[in-house]
Protein backbone atom coordinates (compact mmCIF):
# COMPACT_ATOMS: atom_id res chain seq x y z
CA UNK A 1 -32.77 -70.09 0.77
CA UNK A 2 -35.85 -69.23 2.66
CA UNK A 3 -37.83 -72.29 2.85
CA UNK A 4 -41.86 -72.19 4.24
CA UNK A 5 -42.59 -72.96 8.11
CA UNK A 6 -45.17 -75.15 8.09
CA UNK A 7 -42.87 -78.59 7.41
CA UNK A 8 -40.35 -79.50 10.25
CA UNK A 9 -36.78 -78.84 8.50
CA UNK A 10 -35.30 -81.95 10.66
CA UNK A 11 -38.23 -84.63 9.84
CA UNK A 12 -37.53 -83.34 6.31
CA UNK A 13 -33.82 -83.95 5.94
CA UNK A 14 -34.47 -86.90 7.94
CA UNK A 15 -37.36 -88.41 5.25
CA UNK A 16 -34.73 -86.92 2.24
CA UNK A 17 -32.12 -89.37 3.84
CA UNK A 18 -34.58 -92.41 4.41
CA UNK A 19 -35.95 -91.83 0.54
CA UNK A 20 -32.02 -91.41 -0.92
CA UNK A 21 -31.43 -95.06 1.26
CA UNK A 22 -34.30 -96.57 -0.81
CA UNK A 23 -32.47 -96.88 -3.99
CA UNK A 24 -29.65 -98.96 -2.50
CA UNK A 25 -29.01 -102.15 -4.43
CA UNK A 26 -32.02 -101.69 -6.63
CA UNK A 27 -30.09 -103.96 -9.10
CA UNK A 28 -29.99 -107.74 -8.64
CA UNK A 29 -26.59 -109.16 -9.06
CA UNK A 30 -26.69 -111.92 -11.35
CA UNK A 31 -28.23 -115.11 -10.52
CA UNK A 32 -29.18 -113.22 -7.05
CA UNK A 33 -32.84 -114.22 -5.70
CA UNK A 34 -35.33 -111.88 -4.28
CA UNK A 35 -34.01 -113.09 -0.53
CA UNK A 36 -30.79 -112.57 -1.29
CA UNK A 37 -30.87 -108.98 -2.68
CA UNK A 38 -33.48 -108.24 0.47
CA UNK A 39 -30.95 -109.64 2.77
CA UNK A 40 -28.34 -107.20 0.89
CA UNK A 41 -30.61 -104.27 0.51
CA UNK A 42 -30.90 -105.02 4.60
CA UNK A 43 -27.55 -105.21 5.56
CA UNK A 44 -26.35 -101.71 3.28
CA UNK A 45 -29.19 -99.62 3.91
CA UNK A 46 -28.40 -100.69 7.97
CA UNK A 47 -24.81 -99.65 7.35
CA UNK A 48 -25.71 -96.41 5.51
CA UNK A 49 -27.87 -94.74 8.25
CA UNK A 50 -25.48 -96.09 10.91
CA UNK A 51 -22.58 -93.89 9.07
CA UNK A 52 -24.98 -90.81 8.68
CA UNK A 53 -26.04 -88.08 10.62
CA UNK A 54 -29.26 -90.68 11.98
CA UNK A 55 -26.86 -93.49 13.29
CA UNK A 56 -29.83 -94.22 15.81
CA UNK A 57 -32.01 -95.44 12.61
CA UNK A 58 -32.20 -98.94 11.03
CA UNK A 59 -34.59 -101.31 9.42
CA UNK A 60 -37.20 -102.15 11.15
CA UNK A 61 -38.85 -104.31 8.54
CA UNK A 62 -38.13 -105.51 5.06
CA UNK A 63 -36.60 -104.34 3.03
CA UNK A 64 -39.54 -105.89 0.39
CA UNK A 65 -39.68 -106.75 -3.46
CA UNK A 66 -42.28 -107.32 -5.39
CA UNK A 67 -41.89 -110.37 -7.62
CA UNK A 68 -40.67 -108.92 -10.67
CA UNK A 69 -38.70 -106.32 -8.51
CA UNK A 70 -40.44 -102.80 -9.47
CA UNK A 71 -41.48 -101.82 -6.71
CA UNK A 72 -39.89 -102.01 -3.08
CA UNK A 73 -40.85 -100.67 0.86
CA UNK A 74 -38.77 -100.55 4.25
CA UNK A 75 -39.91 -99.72 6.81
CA UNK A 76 -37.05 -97.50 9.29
CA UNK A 77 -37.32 -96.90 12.87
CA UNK A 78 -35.54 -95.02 16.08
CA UNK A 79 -37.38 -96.86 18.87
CA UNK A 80 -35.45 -94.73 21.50
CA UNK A 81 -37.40 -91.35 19.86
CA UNK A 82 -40.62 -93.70 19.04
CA UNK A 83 -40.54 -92.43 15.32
CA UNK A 84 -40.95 -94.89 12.46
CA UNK A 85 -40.95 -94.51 8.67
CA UNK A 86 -42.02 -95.91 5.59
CA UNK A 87 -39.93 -95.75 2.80
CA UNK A 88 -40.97 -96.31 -0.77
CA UNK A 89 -38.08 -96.95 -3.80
CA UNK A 90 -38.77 -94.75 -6.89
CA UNK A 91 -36.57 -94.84 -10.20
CA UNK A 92 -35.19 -93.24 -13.01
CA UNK A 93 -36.66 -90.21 -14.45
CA UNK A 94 -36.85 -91.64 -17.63
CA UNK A 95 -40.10 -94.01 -16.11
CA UNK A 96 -41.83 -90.66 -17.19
CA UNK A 97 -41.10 -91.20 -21.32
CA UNK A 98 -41.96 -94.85 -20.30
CA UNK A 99 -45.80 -93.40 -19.33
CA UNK A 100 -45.71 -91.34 -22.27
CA UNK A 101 -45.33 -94.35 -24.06
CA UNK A 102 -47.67 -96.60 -23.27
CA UNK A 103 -50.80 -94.30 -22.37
CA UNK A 104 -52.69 -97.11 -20.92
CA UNK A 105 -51.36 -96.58 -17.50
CA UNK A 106 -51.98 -92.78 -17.12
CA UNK A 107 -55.56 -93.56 -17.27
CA UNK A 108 -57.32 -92.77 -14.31
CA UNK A 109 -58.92 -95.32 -12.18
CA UNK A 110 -60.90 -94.73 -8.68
CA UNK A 111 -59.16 -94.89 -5.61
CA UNK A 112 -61.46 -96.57 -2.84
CA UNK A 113 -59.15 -95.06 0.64
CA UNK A 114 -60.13 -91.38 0.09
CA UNK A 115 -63.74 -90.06 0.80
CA UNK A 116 -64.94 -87.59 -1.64
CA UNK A 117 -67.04 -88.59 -4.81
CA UNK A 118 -65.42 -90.06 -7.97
CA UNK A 119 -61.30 -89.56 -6.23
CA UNK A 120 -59.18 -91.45 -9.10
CA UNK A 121 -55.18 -92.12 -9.33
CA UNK A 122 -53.20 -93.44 -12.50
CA UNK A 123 -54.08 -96.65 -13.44
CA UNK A 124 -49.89 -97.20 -13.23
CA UNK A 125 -49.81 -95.77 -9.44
CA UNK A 126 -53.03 -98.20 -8.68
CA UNK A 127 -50.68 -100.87 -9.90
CA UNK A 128 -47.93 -100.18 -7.98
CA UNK A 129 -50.05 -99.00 -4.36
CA UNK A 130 -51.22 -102.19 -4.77
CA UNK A 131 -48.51 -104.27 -4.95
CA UNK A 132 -47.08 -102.40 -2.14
CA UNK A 133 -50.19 -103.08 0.14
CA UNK A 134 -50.04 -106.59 -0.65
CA UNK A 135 -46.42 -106.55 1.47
CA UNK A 136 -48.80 -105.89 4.26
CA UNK A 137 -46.85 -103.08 6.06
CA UNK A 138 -49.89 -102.04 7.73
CA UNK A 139 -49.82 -105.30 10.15
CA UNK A 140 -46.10 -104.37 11.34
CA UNK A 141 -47.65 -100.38 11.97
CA UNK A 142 -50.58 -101.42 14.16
CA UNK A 143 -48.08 -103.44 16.42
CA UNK A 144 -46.28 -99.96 17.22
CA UNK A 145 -46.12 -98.46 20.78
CA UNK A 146 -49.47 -95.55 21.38
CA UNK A 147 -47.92 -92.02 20.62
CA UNK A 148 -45.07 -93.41 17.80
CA UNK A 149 -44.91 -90.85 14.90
CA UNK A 150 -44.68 -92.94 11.26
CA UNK A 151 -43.39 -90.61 8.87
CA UNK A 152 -44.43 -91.73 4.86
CA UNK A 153 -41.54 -91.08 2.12
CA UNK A 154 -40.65 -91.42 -1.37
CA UNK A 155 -38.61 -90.10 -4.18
CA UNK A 156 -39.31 -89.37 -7.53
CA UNK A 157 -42.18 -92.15 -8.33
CA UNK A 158 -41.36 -93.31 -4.91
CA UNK A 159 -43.14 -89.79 -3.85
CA UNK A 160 -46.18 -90.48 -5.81
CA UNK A 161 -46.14 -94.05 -4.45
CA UNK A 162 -45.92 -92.69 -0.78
CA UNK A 163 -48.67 -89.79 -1.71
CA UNK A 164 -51.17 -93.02 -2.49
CA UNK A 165 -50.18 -95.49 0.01
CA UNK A 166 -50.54 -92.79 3.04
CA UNK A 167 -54.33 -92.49 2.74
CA UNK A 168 -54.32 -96.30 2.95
CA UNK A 169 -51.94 -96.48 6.06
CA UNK A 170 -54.63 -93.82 7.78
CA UNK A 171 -57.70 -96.13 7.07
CA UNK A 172 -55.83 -98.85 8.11
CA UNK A 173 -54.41 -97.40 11.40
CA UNK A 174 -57.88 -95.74 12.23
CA UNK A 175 -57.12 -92.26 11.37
CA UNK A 176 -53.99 -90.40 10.45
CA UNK A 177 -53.17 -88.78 13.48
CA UNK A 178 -49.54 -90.66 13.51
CA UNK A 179 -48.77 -89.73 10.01
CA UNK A 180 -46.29 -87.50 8.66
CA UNK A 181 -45.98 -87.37 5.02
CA UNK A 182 -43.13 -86.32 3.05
CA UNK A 183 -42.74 -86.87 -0.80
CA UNK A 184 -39.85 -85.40 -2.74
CA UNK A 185 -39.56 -84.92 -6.95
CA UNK A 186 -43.28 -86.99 -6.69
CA UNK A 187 -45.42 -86.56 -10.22
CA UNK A 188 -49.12 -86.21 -9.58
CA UNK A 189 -50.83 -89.33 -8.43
CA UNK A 190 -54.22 -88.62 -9.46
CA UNK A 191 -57.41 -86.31 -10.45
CA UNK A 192 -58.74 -82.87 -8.45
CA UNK A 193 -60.84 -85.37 -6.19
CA UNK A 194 -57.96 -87.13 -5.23
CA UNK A 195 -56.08 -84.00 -4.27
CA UNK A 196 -58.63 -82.32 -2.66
CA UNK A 197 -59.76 -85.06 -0.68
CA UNK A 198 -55.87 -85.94 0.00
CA UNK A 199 -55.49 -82.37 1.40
CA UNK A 200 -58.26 -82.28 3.40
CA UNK A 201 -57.28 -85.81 5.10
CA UNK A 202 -53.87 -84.26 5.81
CA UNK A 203 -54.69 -80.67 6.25
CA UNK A 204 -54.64 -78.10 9.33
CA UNK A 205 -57.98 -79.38 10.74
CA UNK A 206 -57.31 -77.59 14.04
CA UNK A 207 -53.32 -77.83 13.66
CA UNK A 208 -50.33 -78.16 11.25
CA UNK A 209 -50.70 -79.85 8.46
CA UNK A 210 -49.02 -83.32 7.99
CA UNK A 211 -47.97 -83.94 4.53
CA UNK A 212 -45.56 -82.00 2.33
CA UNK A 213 -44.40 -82.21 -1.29
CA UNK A 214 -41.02 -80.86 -2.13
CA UNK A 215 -39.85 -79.96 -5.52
CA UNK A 216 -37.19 -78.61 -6.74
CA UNK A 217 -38.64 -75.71 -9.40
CA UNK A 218 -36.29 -77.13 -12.43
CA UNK A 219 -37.10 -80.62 -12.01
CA UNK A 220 -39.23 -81.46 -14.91
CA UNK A 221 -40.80 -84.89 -13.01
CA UNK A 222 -43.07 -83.15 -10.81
CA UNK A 223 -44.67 -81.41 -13.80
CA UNK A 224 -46.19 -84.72 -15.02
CA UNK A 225 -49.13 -85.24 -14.89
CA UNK A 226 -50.64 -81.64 -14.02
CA UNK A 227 -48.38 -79.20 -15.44
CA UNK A 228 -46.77 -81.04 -18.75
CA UNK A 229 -46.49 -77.94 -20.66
CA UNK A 230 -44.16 -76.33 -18.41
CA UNK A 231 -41.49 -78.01 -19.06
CA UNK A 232 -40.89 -76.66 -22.50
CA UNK A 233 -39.83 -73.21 -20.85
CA UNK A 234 -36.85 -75.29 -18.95
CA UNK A 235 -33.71 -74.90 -19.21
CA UNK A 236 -33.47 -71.16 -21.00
CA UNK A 237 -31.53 -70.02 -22.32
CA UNK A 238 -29.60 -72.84 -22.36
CA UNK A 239 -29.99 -75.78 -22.75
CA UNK A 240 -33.48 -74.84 -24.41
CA UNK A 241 -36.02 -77.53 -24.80
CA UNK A 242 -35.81 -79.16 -28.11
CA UNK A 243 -38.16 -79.11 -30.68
CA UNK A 244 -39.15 -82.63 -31.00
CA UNK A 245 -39.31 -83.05 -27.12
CA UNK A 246 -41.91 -79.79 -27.10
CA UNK A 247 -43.93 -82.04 -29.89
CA UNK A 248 -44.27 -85.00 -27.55
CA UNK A 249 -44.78 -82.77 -24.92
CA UNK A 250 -47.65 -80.99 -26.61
CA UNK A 251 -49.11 -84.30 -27.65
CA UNK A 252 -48.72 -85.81 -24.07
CA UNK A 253 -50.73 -83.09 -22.98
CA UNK A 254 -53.37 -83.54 -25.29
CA UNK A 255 -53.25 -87.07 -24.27
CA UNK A 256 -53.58 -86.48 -20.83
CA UNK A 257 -55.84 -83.46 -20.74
CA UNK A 258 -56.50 -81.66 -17.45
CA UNK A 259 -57.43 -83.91 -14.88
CA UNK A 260 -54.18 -84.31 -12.89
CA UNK A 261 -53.84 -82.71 -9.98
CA UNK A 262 -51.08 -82.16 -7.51
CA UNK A 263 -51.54 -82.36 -3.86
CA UNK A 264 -50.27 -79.48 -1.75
CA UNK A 265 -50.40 -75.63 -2.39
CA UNK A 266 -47.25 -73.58 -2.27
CA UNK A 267 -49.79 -71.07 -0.78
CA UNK A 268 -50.45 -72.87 2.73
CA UNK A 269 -47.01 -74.07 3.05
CA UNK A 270 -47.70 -78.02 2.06
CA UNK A 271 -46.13 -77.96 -1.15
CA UNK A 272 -42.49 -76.63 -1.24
CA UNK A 273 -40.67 -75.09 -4.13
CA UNK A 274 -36.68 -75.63 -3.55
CA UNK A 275 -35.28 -73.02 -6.38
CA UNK A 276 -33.19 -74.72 -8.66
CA UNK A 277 -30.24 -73.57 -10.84
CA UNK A 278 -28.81 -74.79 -13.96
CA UNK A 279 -26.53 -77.68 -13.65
CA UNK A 280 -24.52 -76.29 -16.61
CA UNK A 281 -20.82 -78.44 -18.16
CA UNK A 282 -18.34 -75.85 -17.14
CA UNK A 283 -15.56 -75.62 -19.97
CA UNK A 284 -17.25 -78.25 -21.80
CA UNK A 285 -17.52 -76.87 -24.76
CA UNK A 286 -20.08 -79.21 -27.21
CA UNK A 287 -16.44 -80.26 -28.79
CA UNK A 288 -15.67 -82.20 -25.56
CA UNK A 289 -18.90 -83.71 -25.29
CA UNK A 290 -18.13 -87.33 -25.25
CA UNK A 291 -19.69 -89.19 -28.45
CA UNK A 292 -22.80 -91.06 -28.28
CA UNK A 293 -23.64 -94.93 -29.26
CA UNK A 294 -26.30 -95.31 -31.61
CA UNK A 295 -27.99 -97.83 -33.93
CA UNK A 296 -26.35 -99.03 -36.32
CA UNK A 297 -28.37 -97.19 -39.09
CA UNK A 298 -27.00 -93.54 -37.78
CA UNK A 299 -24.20 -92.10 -39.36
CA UNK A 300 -21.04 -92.15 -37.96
CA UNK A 301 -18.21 -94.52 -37.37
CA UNK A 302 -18.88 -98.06 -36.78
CA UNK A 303 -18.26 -99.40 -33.46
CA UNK A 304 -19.11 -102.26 -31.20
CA UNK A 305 -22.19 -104.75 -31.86
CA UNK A 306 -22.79 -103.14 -35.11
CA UNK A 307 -23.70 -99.43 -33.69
CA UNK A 308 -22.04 -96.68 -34.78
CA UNK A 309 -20.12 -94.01 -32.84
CA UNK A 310 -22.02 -90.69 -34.05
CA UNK A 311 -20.53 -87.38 -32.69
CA UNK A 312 -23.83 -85.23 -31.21
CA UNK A 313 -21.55 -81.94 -32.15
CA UNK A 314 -22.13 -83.21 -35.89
CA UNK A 315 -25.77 -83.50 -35.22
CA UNK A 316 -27.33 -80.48 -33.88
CA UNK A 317 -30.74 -82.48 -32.78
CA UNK A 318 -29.11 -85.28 -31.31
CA UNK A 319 -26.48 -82.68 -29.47
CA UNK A 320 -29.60 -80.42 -28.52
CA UNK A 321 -31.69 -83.44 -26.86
CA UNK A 322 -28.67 -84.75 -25.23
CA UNK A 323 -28.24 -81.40 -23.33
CA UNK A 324 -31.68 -81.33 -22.43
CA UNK A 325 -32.11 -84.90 -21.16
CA UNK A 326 -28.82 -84.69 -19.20
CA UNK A 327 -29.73 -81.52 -17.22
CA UNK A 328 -33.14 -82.82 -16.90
CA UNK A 329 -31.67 -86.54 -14.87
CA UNK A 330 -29.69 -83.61 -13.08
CA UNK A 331 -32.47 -82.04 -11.78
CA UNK A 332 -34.27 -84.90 -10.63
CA UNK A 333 -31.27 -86.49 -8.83
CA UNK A 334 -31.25 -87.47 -5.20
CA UNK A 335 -27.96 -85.25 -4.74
CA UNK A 336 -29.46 -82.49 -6.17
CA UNK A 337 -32.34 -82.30 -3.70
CA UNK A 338 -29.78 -82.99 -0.63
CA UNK A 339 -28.57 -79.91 -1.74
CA UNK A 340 -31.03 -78.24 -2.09
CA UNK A 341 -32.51 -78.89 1.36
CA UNK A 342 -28.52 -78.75 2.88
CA UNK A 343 -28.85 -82.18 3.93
CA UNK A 344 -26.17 -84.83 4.59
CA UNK A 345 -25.06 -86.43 1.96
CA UNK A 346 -23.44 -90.42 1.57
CA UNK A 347 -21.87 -90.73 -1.51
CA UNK A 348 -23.24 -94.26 -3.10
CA UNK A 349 -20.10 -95.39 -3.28
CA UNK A 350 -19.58 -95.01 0.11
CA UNK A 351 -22.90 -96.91 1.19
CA UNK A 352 -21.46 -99.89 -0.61
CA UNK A 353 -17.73 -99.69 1.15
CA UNK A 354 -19.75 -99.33 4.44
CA UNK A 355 -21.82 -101.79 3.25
CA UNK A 356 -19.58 -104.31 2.54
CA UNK A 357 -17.77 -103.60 5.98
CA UNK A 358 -20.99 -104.64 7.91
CA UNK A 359 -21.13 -107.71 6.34
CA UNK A 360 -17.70 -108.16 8.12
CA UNK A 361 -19.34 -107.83 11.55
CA UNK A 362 -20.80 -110.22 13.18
CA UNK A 363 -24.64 -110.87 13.06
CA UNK A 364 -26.95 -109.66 15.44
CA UNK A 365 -28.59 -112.43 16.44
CA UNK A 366 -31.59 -110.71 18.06
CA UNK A 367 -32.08 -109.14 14.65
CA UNK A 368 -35.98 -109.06 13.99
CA UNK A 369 -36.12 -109.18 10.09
C-alpha cells in the first residue's frame, strides 16, 4: 500500500488509536450517571493506551458527556513529547439512515469560525460542535506549555465533528499553528465555502499542510453528504447494492442536492484514499446465513415477543439488503481502518479486561481529572 507523503504515518496511527479509544464504554450501564460512566470511560481508556504501542499517553481531561450522552470529547496527552490531542466519539454507521430520515438536520446552517462569505455546516453537525464547545475544551488548550502540538481526531461522525470543532480550536487559540488535524471515515460537514475556506485555514501556506481526511475507498460513510450516488456502484459484483437502497439513495440525493462538500483533495495529499477490499463470508453460503428477527407481520416462524423468525435465504430482498448492510458496517469499522493503515490494534475485549485490572490498582492521587 503506497500511501501519500504529505500526512506523518506515526501522528496518523497515533490519532487512529486515540479515535478507536473514543468509543470505549459509550453505553451506560444501567442506573449508571453521567459521572460514573466518565469516571469509567476515564479509568479504561487510561488502561487501553497504557497497554498499546503509546503507553506514554493518558487522559488529560474528561472524558465529557453531553447530557443526553450523544456526543463525547477527551482530551489525551504525552507531556514528556509536549503533544496533546482532542478526541471526539462518533457512532454507528447506521446515524447516516438516521439523517436520511429526518431531513431537517442535513440542512445547512452558517458556520461563524471560518472566514469566507456564506461558509455553512449541517444543521445536525452545528448541533453537535456546539454541544461539544459548550464542554469548554478550549480553556484546558490555552493553559498548554508554548511549542505543544494538539492533534484534532475523530471517527466516523466523530471525523466530521473534529473537521468542525478544529476551526473553532484555531480562533480560540489565536491561530492554528499548533493544530494537527486528522479525521478518519468523516462524512462531509458542510457546503463548498466551508471546504474551501477549511482548506485554506489548514493548507500549505508556506509549509505542509495540517489536516488530513482518511477514507477507506469502500466505506460508504464518507460518501454522504457530497458523493451519495456512489455508493450504489459498491460492493460489485457482489454483494451488489439493492434496489430499494439505490431508490433511497437516489431520493437522498435529490434531497440533498449538491452543496456538500468534502474537505481535502486526494490531489495535494490532504485527503487519503486507503483501498479497500471486500469483506466477503468465506464458505458461508446464503444457506448458513443465520436467520433474521422481524416484526411480527413477516412471514416466517413465530418466535419471541411476537416476531417471527424469517429465513433471508427465503426472501431474496431481505437476504440481498442484509449482505449489503453487513459489508457496508464492515467497511466503516474501526478494525478495518487499523488495518488498513497497519496500525496496532486492542481488541475491545481486551480494553475492558485491562480495564477492569486498573480499577484494581491503586488511585493516583495526584490525578488531575
Amino acid at each position: 500500500m503506497t500511501l501519500a507523503s504529505q500526512f506523518d504515518q506515526g501522528d496518523a496511527l497515533l490519532t487512529l488509536t486515540l479515535s478507536v479509544a473514543a468509543y470505549i464504554d459509550a453505553t451506560p450501564l444501567p442506573g449508571e450517571s453521567i459521572a460514573q460512566q466518565q469516571a469509567r470511560m476515564l479509568r479504561d481508556i487510561d488502561a487501553a493506551l497504557a497497554a498499546s504501542a503509546y503507553p506514554t499517553w493518558s487522559v488529560a481531561w474528561g472524558p465529557k458527556l453531553n447530557a443526553d450522552r450523544s456526543n463525547m470529547m477527551y482530551i489525551a496527552g504525552s507531556p514528556s513529547a509536549d503533544q496533546y490531542a482532542v478526541a471526539v466519539r462518533g457512532t454507528d454507521w447506521s446515524f447516516l439512515l438516521d439523517w436520511l430520515e429526518d431531513f431537517a438536520v442535513l440542512r445547512l446552517v452558517p458556520y461563524p469560525y471560518l472566514s469566507g462569505a456564506d461558509t455553512r455546516v449541517a444543521a445536525g453537525t452545528h448541533i453537535g460542535l456546539q454541544q461539544l464547545i459548550q464542554m469548554d475544551p478550549a480553556s484546558f488548550l490555552k493553559e498548554l506549555p508554548d511549542g505543544a502540538t494538539i492533534f484534532v481526531t475523530g471517527h466516523s461522525l466523530g471525523g466530521c465533528l473534529a473537521s468542525a470543532i478544529a476551526p473553532y480550536l484555531a480562533q480560540a487559540l489565536g491561530g492554528p499553528g499548533a493544530l494537527r488535524v486528522y479525521t478518519f471515515a468523516a462524512p462531509s460537514a458542510g457546503n463548498a465555502a466551508f471546504a474551501s475556506a477549511y482548506n485554506a485555514l489548514f493548507g500549505p501556506t508556506g509549509g505542509s499542510p495540517s489536516a488530513f481526511r482518511f477514507f477507506n475507498t469502500l466505506d460508504a460513510v464518507p460518501n454522504g453528504w457530497a458523493s451519495l450516488l456512489t455508493i450504489e456502484t459498491y460492493y460489485q459484483p457482489f454483494p451488489d447494492c439493492p434496489q430499494d437502497i439505490k431508490d433511497l439513495i437516489t431520493f437522498a440525493q435529490g434531497r440533498v442536492g449538491n452543496e456538500y462538500v468534502q474537505v481535502g483533495s486526494v490531489s495535494n495529499g490532504t485527503a487519503i484514499a486507503l483501498q479497500g477490499h471486500l469483506i466477503f463470508f468465506g464458505d458461508r453460503t446464503p444457506q448458513a446465513i443465520d436467520p433474521i428477527w422481524a416484526p411480527g407481520d413477516a412471514p416466517g416462524r413465530v418466535g419471541r415477543g411476537g416476531q417471527r423468525r424469517v429465513d433471508v435465504a427465503e426472501h431474496p430482498r431481505l437476504l440481498g439488503d442484509a449482505l449489503f448492510l453487513y459489508e457496508v458496517a464492515r467497511q466503516h469499522e474501526c478494525s478495518t481502518y487499523q488495518a488498513l493503515l497497519q496500525a496496532p490494534q486492542v481488541p475491545a475485549a481486551q480494553f475492558k479486561l485491562r480495564g477492569f485490572l486498573a480499577s484494581r490498582a491503586p488511585a493516583d492521587p495526584a490525578r488531575k481529572e
